[in-house]
Protein backbone atom coordinates (compact mmCIF):
# COMPACT_ATOMS: atom_id res chain seq x y z
CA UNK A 1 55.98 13.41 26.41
CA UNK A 2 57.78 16.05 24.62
CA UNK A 3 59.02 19.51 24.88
CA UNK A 4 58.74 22.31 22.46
CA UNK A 5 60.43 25.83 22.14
CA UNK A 6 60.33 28.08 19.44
CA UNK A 7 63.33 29.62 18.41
CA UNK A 8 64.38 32.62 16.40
CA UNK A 9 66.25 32.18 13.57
CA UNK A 10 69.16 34.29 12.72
CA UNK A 11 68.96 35.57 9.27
CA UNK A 12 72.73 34.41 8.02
CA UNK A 13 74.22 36.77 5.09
CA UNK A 14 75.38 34.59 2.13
CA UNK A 15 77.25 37.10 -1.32
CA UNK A 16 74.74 39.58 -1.38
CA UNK A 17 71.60 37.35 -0.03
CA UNK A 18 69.63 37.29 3.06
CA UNK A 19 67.31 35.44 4.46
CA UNK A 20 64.39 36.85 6.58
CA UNK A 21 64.05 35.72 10.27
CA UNK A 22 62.11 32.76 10.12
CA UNK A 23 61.20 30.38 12.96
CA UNK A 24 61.89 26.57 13.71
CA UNK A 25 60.26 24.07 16.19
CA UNK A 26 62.37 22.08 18.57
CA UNK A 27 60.81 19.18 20.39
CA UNK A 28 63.41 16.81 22.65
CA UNK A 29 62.52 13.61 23.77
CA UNK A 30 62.04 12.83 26.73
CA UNK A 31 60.60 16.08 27.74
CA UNK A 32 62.93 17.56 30.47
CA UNK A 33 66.05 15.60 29.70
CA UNK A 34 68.50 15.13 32.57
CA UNK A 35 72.26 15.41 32.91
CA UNK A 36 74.07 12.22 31.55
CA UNK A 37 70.89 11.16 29.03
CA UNK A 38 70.98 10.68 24.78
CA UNK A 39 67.75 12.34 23.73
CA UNK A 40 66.38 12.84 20.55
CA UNK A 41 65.68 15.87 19.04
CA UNK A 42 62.86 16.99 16.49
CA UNK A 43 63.17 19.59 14.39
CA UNK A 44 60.31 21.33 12.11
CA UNK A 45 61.22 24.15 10.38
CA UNK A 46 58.82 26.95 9.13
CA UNK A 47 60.18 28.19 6.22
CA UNK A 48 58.45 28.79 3.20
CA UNK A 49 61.49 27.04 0.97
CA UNK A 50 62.12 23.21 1.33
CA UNK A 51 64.88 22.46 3.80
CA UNK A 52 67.31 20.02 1.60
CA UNK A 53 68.98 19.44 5.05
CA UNK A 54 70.36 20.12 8.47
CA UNK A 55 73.58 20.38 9.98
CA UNK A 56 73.86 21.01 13.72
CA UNK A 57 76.09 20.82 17.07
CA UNK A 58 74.59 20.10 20.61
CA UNK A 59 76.71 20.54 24.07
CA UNK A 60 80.08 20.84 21.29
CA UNK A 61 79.29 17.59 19.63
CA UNK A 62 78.13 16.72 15.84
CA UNK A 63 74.07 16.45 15.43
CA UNK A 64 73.76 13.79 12.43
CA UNK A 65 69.80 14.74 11.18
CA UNK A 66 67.70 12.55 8.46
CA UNK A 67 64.21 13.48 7.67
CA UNK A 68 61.39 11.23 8.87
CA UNK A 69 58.80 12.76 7.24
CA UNK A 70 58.27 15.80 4.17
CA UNK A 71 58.41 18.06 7.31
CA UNK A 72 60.38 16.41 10.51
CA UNK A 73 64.13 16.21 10.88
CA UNK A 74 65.21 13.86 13.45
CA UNK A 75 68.76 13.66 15.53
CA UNK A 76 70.02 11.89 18.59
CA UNK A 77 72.29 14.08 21.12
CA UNK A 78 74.14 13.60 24.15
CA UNK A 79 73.85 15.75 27.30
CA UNK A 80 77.52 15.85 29.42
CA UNK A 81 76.80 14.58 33.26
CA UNK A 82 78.58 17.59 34.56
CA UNK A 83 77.38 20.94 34.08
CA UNK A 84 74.81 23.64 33.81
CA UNK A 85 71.04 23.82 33.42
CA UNK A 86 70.90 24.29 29.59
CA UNK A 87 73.21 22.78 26.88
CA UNK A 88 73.89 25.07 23.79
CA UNK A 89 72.63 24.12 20.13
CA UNK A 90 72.92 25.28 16.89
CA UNK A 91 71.67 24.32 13.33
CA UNK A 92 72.16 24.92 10.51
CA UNK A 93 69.63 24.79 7.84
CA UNK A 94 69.88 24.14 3.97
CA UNK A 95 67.48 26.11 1.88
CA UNK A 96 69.06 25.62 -1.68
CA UNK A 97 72.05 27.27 -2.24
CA UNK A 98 71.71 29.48 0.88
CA UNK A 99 71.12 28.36 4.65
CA UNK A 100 69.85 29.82 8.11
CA UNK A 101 71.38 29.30 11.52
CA UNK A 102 69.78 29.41 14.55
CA UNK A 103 71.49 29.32 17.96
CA UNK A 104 69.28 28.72 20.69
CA UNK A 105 69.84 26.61 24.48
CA UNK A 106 67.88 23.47 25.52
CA UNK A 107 66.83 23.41 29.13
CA UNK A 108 68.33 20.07 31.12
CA UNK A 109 67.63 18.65 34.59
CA UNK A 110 70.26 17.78 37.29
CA UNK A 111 70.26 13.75 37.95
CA UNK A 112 70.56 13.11 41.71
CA UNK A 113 73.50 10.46 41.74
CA UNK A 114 74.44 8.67 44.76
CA UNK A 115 78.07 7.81 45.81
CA UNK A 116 79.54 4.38 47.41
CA UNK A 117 82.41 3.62 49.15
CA UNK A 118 85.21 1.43 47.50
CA UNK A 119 88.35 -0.41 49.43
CA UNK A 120 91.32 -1.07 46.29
CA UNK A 121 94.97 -1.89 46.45
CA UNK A 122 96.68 1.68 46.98
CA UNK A 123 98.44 1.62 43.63
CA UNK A 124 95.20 1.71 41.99
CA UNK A 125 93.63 3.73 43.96
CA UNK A 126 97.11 6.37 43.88
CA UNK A 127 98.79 5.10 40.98
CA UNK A 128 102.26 6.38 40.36
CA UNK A 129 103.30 8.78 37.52
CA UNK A 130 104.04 6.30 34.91
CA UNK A 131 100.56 4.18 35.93
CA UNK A 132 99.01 7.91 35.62
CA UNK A 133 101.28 8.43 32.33
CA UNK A 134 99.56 5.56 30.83
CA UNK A 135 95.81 6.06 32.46
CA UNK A 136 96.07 9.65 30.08
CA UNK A 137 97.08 8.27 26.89
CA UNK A 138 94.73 5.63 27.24
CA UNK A 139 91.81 8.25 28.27
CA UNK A 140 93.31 9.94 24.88
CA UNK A 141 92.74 6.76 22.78
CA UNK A 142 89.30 5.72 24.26
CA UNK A 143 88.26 9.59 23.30
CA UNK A 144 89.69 9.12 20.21
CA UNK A 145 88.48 6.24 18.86
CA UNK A 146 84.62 7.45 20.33
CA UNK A 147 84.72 10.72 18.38
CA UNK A 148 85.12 8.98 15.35
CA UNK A 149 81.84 7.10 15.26
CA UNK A 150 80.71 10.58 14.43
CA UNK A 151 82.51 9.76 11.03
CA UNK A 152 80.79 6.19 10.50
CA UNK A 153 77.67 5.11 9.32
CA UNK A 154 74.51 3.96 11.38
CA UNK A 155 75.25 0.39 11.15
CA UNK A 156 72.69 -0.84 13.50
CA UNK A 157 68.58 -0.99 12.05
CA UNK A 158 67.31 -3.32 15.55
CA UNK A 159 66.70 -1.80 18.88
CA UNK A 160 69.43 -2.05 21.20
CA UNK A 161 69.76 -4.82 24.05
CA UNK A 162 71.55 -5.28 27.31
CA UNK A 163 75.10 -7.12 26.81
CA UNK A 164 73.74 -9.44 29.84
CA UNK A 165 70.24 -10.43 31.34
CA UNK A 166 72.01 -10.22 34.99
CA UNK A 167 71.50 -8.48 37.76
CA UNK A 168 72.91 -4.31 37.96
CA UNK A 169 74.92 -3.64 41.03
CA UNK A 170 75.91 -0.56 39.98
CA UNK A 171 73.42 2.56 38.17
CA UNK A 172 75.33 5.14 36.05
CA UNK A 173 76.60 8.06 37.89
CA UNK A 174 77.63 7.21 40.91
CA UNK A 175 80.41 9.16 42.92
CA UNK A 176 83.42 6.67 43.41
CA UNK A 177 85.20 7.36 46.98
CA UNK A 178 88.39 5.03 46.95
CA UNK A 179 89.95 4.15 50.22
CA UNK A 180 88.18 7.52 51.85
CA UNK A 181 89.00 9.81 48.86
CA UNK A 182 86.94 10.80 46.20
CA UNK A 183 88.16 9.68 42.80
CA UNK A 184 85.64 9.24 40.20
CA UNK A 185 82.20 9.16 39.16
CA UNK A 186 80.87 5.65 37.47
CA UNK A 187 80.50 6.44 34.38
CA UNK A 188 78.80 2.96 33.31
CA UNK A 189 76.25 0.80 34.33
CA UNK A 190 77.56 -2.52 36.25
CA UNK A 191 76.20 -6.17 35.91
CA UNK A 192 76.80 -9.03 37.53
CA UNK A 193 78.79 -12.14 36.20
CA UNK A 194 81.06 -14.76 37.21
CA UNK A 195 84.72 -15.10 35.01
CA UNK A 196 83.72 -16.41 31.84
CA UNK A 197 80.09 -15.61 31.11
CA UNK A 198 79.11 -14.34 28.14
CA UNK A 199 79.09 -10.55 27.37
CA UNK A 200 77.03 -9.52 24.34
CA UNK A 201 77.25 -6.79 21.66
CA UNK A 202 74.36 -4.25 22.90
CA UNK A 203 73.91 -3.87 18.59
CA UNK A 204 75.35 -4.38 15.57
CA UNK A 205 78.78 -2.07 14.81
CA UNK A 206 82.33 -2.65 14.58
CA UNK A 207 85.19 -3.23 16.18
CA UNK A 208 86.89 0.16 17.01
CA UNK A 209 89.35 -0.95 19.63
CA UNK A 210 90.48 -4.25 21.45
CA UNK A 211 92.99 -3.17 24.32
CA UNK A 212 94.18 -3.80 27.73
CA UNK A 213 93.36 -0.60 29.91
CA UNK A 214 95.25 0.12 33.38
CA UNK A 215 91.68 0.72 34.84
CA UNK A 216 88.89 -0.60 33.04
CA UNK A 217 91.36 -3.66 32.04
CA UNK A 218 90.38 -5.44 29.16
CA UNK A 219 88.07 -3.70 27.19
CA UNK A 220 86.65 -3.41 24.02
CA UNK A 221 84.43 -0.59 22.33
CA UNK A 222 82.07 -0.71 19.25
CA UNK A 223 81.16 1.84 16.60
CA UNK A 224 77.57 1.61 15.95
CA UNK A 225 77.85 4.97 13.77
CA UNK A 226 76.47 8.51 13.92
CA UNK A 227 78.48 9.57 17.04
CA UNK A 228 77.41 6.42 19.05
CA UNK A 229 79.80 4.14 20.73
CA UNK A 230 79.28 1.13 23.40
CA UNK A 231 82.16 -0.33 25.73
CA UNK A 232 82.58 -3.38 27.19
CA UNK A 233 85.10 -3.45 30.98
CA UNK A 234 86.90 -5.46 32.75
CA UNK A 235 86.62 -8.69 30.66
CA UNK A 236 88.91 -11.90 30.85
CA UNK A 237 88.97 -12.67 27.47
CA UNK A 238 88.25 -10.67 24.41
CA UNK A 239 86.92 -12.81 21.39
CA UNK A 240 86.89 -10.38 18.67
CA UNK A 241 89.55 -7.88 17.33
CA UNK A 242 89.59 -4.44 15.69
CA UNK A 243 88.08 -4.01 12.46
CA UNK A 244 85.28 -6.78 12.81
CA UNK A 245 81.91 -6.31 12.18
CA UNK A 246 79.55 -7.69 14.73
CA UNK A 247 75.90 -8.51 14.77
CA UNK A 248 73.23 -7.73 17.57
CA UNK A 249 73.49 -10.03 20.51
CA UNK A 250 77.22 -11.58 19.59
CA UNK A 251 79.19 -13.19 22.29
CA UNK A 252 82.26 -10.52 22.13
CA UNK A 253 83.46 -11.37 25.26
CA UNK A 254 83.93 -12.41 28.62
CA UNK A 255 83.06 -11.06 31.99
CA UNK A 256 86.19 -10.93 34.35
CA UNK A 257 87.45 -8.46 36.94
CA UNK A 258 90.62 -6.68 34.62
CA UNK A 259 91.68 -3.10 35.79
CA UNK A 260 90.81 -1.41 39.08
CA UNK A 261 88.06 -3.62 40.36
CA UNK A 262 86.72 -5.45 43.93
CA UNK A 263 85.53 -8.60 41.91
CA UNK A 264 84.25 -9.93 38.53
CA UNK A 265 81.66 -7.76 36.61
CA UNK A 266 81.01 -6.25 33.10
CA UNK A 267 81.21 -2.60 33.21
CA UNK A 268 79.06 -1.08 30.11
CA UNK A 269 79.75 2.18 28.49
CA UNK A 270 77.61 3.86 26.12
CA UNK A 271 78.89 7.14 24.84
CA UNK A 272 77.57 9.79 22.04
CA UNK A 273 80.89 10.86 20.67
CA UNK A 274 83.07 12.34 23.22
CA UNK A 275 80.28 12.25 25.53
CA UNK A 276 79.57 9.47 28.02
CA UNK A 277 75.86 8.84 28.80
CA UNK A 278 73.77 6.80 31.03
CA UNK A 279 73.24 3.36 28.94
CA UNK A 280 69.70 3.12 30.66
CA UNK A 281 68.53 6.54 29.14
CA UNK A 282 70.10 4.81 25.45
CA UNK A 283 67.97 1.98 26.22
CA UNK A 284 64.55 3.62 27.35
CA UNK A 285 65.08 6.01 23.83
CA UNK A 286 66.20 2.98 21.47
CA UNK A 287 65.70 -0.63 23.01
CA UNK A 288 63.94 -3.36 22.88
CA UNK A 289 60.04 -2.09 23.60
């Protein structure tokens, strides 16, 4: 299903120009997206003019829009796991030489996550100031090098796949309690593996970073363009390095239990730019049917 709201555009003043208030149709799918999900947006504008194109920002990241049909405008957008009931978004639309914004919010639902209780040595569950030192420059990096896919190309045409065909022991957003203190919320969704078996690119993208991690250990994250980005945890060997192109379904690594773990187990990422989403909502909007 899907969910439309009508918005108002702003006429924007452009030299001695102005555009009358025009109106623009916003459809997300799924319908009521929740906290933590990519969606995909539809936009139809009303205007009498062609729209040449669209330029937008949802919840403070990049919206990268192609047109799917004379009319449609299409986008994918992440919603942050923490925070109100509505996300902000603006666009920006291209009308010749001149262009309209509108500024409107899209209504979200609040995912009820779960929490578990975790036993871990105490210096990773308190790590001391140089471990937490090095856990912030390596947050830095990762949110670094995840931005940037906002500045690739789509490089991925297939739907996307799981990395492994195990079992999930652990769903996206659950609250992390660490020896009796709350820490973290898991940001990924867990499979199960033994050292050594095979992890798998979820598509094709490249290589944006090969690096040991004090938490998430060995780890390795691929650009698949427009803003998205998947990660790969814990692994005990990495078997590709940065700047490689990979295809859908390539062996990139292996599972292993690197960083702050209780045993072996991939730990998969997907983000949308500096946002980290639930890789289950990426797969019920783009994988395999």
């Amino acid at each position: 299903m899907k969910a439309a709201v009508t918005a108002l555009l702003g006429a924007a003043l452009l030299g001695s120009a102005r555009l009358a208030a025009q109106e623009v149709s916003i459809e997300t799918e799924p319908a009521r997206p929740a906290r933590g999900a990519l969606i995909r947006l539809r936009v139809t504008p009303t205007s009498v003019e062609p729209v040449t194109a669209i330029e937008g920002e949802a919840a403070g990241e990049p919206l990268h829009f192609s047109q799917t049909d004379p009319v449609i405008w299409t986008a994918l957008a992440g919603i942050p796991v923490e925070g109100e009931d509505s996300i902000a978004l603006t666009l920006v639309l291209f009308l010749g030489e001149r262009r309209d914004t509108v500024r409107t919010r899209l209504a979200v639902g609040r995912a009820d996550y779960p929490s578990e209780r975790l036993k871990v040595a105490p210096t990773m569950a308190n790590p001391d100031s140089a471990a937490r030192a090095r856990i912030a420059r390596e947050i830095a990096l990762a949110r670094q090098v995840s931005r940037a896919a906002h500045l690739s190309p789509r490089r991925w045409s297939e739907p996307f796949a799981l990395p492994r065909d195990s079992r999930i022991t652990s769903g996206f957003g659950t609250a992390r309690i660490y020896n009796g203190k709350l820490l973290s919320r898991h940001l990924g969704t867990d499979f199960a593996g033994s050292v050594g078996e095979p992890v798998r690119a979820a598509n094709a993208g490249r290589v944006a970073l090969v690096a040991p991690f004090y938490l998430a250990g060995n780890v390795i994250y691929l650009d698949h363009g427009e803003g998205l980005i998947s990660a790969y945890f814990h692994l005990s060997k990495t078997l590709v390095k940065q700047g490689d192109e990979v295809a859908k379904g390539q062996i990139i690594g292996r599972v292993g239990q690197s960083g702050r773990v209780t045993g072996p187990h991939l730990h998969w990422v997907m983000r949308y730019g500096g946002v980290t989403i639930d890789p289950m909502s990426v797969m019920a909007l783009l994988g395999t049917p």
